[in-house]
N, C-alpha and C. Protein backbone atom coordinates (compact mmCIF):
# COMPACT_ATOMS: atom_id res chain seq x y z
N UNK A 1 26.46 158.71 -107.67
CA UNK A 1 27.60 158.70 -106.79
C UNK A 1 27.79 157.30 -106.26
N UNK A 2 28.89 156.97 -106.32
CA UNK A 2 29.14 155.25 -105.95
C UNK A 2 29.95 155.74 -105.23
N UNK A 3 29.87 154.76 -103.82
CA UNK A 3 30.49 154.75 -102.50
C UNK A 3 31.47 153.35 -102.74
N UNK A 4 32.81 153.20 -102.38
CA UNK A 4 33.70 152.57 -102.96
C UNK A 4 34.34 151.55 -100.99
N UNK A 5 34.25 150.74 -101.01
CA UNK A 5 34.40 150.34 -99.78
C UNK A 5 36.23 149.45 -99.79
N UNK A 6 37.30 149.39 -99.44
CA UNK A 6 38.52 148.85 -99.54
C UNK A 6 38.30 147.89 -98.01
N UNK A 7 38.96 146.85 -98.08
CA UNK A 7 38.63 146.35 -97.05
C UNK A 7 40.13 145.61 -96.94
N UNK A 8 40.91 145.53 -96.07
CA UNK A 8 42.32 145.16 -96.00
C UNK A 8 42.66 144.42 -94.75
N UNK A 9 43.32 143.13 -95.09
CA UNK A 9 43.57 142.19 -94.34
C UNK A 9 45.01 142.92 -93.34
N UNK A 10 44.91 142.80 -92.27
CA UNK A 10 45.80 143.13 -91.32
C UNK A 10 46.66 142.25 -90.65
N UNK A 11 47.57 141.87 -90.57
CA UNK A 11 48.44 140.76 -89.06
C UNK A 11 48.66 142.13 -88.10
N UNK A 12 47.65 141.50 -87.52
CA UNK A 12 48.31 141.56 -85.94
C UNK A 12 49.59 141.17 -85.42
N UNK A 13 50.90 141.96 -84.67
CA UNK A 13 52.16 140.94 -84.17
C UNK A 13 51.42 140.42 -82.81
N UNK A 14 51.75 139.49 -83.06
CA UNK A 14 51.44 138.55 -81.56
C UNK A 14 53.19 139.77 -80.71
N UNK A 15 52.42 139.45 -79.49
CA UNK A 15 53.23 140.15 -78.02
C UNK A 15 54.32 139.49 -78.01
N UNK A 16 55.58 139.73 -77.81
CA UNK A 16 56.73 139.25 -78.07
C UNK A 16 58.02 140.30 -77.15
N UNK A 17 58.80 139.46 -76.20
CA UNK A 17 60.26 139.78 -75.40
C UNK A 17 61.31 139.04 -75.70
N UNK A 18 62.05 139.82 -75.94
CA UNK A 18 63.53 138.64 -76.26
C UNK A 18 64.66 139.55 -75.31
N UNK A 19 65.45 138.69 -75.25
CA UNK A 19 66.43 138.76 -74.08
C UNK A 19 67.68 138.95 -74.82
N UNK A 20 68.76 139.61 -75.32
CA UNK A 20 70.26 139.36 -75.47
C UNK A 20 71.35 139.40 -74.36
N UNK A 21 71.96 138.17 -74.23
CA UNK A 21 72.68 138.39 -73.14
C UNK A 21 73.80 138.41 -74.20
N UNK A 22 75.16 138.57 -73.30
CA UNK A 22 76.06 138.11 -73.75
C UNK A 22 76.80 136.53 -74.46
N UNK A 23 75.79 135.75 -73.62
CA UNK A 23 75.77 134.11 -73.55
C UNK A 23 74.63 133.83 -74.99
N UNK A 24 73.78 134.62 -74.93
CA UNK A 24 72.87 134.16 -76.05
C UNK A 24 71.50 134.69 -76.02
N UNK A 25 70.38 134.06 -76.70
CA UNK A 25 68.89 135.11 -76.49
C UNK A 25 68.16 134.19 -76.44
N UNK A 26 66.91 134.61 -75.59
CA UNK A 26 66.05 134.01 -75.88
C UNK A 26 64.48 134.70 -76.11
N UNK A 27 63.63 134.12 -76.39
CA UNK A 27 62.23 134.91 -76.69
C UNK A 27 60.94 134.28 -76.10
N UNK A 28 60.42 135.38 -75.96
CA UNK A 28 58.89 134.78 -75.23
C UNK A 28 57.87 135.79 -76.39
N UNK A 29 57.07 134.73 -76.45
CA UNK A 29 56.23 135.10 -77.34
C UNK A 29 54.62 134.94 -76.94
N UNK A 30 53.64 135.95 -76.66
CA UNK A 30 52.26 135.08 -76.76
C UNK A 30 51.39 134.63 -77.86
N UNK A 31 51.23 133.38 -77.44
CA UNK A 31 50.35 133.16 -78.84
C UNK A 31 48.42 133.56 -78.15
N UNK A 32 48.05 132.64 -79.17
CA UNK A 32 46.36 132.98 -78.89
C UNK A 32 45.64 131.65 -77.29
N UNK A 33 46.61 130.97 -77.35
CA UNK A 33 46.41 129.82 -75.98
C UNK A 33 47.36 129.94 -74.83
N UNK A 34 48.17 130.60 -75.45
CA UNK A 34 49.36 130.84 -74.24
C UNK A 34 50.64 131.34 -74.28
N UNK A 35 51.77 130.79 -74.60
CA UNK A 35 52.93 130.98 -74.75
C UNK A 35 53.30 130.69 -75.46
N UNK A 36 55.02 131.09 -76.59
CA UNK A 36 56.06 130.01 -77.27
C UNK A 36 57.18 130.92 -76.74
N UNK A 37 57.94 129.62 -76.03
CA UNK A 37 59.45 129.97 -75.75
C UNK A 37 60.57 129.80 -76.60
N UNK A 38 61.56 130.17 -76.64
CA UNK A 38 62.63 130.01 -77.73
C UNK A 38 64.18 130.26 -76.78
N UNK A 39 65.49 129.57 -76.84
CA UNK A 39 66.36 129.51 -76.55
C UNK A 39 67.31 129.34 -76.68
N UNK A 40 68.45 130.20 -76.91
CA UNK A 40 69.86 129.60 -78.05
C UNK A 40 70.92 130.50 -77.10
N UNK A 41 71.57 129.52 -76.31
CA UNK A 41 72.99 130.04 -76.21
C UNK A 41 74.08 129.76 -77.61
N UNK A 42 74.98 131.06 -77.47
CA UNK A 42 75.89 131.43 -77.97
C UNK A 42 77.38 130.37 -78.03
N UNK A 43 77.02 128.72 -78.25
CA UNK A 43 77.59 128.14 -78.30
C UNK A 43 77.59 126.94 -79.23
N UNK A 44 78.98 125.95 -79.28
CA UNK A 44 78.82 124.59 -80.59
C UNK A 44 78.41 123.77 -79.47
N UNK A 45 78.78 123.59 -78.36
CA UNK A 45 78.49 122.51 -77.16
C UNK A 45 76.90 122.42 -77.01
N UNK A 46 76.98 120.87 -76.43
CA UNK A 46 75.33 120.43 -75.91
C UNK A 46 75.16 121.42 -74.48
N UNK A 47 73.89 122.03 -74.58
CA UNK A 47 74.03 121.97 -73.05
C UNK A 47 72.45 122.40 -72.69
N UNK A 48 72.24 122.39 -71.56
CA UNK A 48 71.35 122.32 -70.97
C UNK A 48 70.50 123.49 -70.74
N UNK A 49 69.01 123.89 -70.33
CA UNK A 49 68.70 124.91 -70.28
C UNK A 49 67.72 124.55 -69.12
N UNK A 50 67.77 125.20 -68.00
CA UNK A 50 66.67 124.87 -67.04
C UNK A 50 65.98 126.08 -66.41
N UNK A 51 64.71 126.36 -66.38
CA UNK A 51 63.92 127.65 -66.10
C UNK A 51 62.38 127.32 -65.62
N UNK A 52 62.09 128.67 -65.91
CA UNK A 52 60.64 128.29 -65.63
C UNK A 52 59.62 129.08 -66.23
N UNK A 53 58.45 129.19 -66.39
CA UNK A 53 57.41 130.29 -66.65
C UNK A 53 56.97 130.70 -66.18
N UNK A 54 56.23 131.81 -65.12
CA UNK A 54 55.51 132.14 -64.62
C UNK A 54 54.59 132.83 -65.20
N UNK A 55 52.90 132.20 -64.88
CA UNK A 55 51.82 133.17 -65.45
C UNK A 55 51.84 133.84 -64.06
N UNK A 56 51.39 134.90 -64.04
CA UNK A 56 51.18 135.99 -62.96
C UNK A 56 49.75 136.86 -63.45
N UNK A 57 49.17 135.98 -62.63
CA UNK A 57 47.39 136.94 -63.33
C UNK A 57 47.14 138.21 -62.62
N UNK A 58 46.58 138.89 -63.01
CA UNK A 58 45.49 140.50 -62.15
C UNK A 58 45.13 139.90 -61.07
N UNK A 59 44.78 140.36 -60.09
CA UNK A 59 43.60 140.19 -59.10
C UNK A 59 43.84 139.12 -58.02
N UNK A 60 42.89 137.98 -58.33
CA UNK A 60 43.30 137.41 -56.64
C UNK A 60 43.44 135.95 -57.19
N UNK A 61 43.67 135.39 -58.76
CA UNK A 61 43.85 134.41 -59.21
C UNK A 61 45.70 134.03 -58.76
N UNK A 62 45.76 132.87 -58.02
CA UNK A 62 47.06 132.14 -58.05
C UNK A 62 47.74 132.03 -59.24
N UNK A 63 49.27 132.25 -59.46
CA UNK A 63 49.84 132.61 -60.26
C UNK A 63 49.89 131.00 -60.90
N UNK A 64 50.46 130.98 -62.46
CA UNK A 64 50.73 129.48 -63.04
C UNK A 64 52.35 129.15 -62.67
N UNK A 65 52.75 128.08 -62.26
CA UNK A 65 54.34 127.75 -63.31
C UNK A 65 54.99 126.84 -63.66
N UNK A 66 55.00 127.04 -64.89
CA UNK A 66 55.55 126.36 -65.96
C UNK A 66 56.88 125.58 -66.05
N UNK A 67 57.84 124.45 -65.62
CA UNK A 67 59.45 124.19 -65.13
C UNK A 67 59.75 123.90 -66.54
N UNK A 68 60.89 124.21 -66.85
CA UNK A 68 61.63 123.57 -68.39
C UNK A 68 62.91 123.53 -67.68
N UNK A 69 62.81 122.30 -68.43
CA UNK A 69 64.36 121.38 -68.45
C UNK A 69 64.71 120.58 -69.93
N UNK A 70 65.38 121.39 -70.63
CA UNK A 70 65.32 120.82 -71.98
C UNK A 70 66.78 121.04 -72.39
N UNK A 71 67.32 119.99 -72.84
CA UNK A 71 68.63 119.92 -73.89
C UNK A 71 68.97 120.04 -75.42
N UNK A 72 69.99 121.00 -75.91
CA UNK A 72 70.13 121.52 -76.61
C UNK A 72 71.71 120.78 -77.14
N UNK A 73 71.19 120.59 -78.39
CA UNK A 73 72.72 119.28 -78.94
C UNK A 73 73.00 120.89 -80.11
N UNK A 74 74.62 120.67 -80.03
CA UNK A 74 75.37 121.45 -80.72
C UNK A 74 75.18 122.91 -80.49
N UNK A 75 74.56 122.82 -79.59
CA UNK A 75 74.30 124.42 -79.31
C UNK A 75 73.26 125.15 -80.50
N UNK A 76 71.98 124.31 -80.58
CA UNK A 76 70.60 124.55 -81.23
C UNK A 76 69.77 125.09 -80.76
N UNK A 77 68.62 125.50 -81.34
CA UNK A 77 67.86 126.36 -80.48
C UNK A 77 66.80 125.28 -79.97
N UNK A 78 66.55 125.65 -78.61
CA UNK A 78 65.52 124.74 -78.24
C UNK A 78 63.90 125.77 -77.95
N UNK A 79 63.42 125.05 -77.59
CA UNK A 79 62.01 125.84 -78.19
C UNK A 79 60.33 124.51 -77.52
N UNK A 80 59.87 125.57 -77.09
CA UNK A 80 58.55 124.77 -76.59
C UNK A 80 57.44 125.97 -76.14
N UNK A 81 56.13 125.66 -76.05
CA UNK A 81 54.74 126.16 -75.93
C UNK A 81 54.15 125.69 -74.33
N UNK A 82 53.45 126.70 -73.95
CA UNK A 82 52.47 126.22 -72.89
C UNK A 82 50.96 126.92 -72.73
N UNK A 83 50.36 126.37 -72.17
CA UNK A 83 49.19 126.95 -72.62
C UNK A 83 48.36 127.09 -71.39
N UNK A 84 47.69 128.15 -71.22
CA UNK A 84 46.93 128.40 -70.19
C UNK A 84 45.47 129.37 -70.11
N UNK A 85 44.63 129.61 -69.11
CA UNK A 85 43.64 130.18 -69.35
C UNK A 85 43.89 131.73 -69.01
N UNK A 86 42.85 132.81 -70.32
CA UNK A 86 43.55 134.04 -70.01
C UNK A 86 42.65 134.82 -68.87
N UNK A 87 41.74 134.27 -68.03
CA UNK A 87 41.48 134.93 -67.27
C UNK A 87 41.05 136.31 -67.27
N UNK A 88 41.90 137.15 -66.31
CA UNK A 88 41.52 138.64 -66.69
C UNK A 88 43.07 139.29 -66.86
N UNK A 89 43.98 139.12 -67.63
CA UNK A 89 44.81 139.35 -67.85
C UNK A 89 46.11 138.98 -67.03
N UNK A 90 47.27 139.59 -67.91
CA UNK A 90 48.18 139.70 -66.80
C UNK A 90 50.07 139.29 -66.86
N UNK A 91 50.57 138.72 -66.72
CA UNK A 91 52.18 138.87 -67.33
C UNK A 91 52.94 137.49 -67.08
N UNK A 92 53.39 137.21 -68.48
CA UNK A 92 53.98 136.02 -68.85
C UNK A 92 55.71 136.33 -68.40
N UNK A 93 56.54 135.55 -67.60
CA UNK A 93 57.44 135.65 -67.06
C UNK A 93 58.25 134.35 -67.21
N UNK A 94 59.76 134.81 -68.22
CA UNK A 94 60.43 133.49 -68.66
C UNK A 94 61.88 133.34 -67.61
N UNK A 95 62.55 132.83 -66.72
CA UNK A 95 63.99 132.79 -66.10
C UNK A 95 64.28 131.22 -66.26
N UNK A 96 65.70 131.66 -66.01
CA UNK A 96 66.41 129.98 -66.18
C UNK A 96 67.74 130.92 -66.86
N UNK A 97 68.64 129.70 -66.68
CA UNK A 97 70.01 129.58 -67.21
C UNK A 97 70.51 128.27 -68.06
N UNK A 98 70.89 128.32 -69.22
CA UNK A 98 71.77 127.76 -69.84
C UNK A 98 73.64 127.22 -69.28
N UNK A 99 73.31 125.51 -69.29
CA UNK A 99 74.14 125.01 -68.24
C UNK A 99 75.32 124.34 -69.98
N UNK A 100 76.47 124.21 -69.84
CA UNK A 100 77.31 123.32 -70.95
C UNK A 100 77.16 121.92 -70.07
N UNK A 101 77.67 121.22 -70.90
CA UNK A 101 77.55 119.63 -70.65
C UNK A 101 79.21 119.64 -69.61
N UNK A 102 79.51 120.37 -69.89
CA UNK A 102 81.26 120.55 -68.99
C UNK A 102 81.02 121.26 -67.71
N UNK A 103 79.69 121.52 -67.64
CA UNK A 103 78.79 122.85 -66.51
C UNK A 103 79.26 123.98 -66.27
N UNK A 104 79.92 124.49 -67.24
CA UNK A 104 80.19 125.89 -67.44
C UNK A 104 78.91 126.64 -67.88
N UNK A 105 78.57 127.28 -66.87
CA UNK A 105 77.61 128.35 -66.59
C UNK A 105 77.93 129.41 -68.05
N UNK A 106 76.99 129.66 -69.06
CA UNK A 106 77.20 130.68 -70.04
C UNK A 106 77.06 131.81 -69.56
N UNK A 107 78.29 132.69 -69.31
CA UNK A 107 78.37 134.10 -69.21
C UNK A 107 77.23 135.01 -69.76
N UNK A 108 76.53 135.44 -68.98
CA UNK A 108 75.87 136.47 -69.40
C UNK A 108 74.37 135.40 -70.09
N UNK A 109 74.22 134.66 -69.55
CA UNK A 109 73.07 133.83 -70.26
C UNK A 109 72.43 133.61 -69.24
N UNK A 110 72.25 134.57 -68.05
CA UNK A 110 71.57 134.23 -66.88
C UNK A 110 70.48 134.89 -66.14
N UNK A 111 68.99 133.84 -67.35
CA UNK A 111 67.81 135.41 -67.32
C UNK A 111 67.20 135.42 -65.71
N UNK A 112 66.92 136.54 -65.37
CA UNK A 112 67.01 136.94 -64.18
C UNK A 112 65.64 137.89 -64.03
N UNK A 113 65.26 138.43 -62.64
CA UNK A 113 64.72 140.13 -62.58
C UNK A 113 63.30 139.78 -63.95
N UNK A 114 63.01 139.07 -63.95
CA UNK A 114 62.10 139.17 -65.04
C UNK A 114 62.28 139.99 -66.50
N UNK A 115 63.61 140.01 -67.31
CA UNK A 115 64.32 140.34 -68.29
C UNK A 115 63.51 139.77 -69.25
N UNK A 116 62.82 139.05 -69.31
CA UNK A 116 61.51 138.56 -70.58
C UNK A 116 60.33 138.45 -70.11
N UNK A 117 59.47 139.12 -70.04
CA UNK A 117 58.41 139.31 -69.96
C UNK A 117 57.26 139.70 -70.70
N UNK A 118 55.82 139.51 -70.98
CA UNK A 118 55.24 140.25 -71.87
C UNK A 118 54.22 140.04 -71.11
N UNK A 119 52.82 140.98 -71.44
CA UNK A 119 51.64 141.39 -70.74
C UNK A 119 50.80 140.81 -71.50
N UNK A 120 49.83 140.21 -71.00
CA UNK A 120 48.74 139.34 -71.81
C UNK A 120 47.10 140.02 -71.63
């Protein structure tokens, strides 16, 4: 009798929130060090994106946060990482708004209420 062993490689999805507004989406993702953010309003114009991250740990650890201020030409996706210690768990928190270079506020592109979030 031969015992037959299969052994199969798995991906894991890394933890992942994305946002659709009306204005555009964006995504929070955890990686294995910390974060990747992602950001694309629903436009051809440059414009601006200013927010923040909040780590928010369990227990009695002070929360992290993260400021982004990053510009977006032609209305591209902009995109950046942060990295932090995981402690004893706890919830990754993305807000900010997408500004046009004319400062027209993108309708509905205004993450709020913790609308991206993921649990670490």
């Amino acid at each position: 009798m031969a015992i037959v062993l299969f052994l199969a490689a798995v991906a894991i999805p890394a933890k992942a929130s994305t946002f659709y507004g009306t204005g555009g989406n964006c995504t929070l993702i955890k990686t294995s060090t910390g974060a990747q953010w992602k950001v694309h309003p629903y436009t051809s114009m440059t414009y601006e994106f200013g927010g923040i991250i909040e780590v928010v740990y369990k227990g009695t650890y002070l929360p992290l946060v993260y400021p982004i201020l990053e510009v977006g030409e032609n209305g591209s996706t902009i995109s950046g990482t942060i990295s932090f210690p995981k402690r004893n768990g706890g919830k990754i928190i993305l807000t900010g708004e997408a500004v046009a270079t004319n400062f027209k506020v993108f309708s509905g592109f205004i993450i709020n209420d913790g609308a991206v979030s993921i649990g670490f």
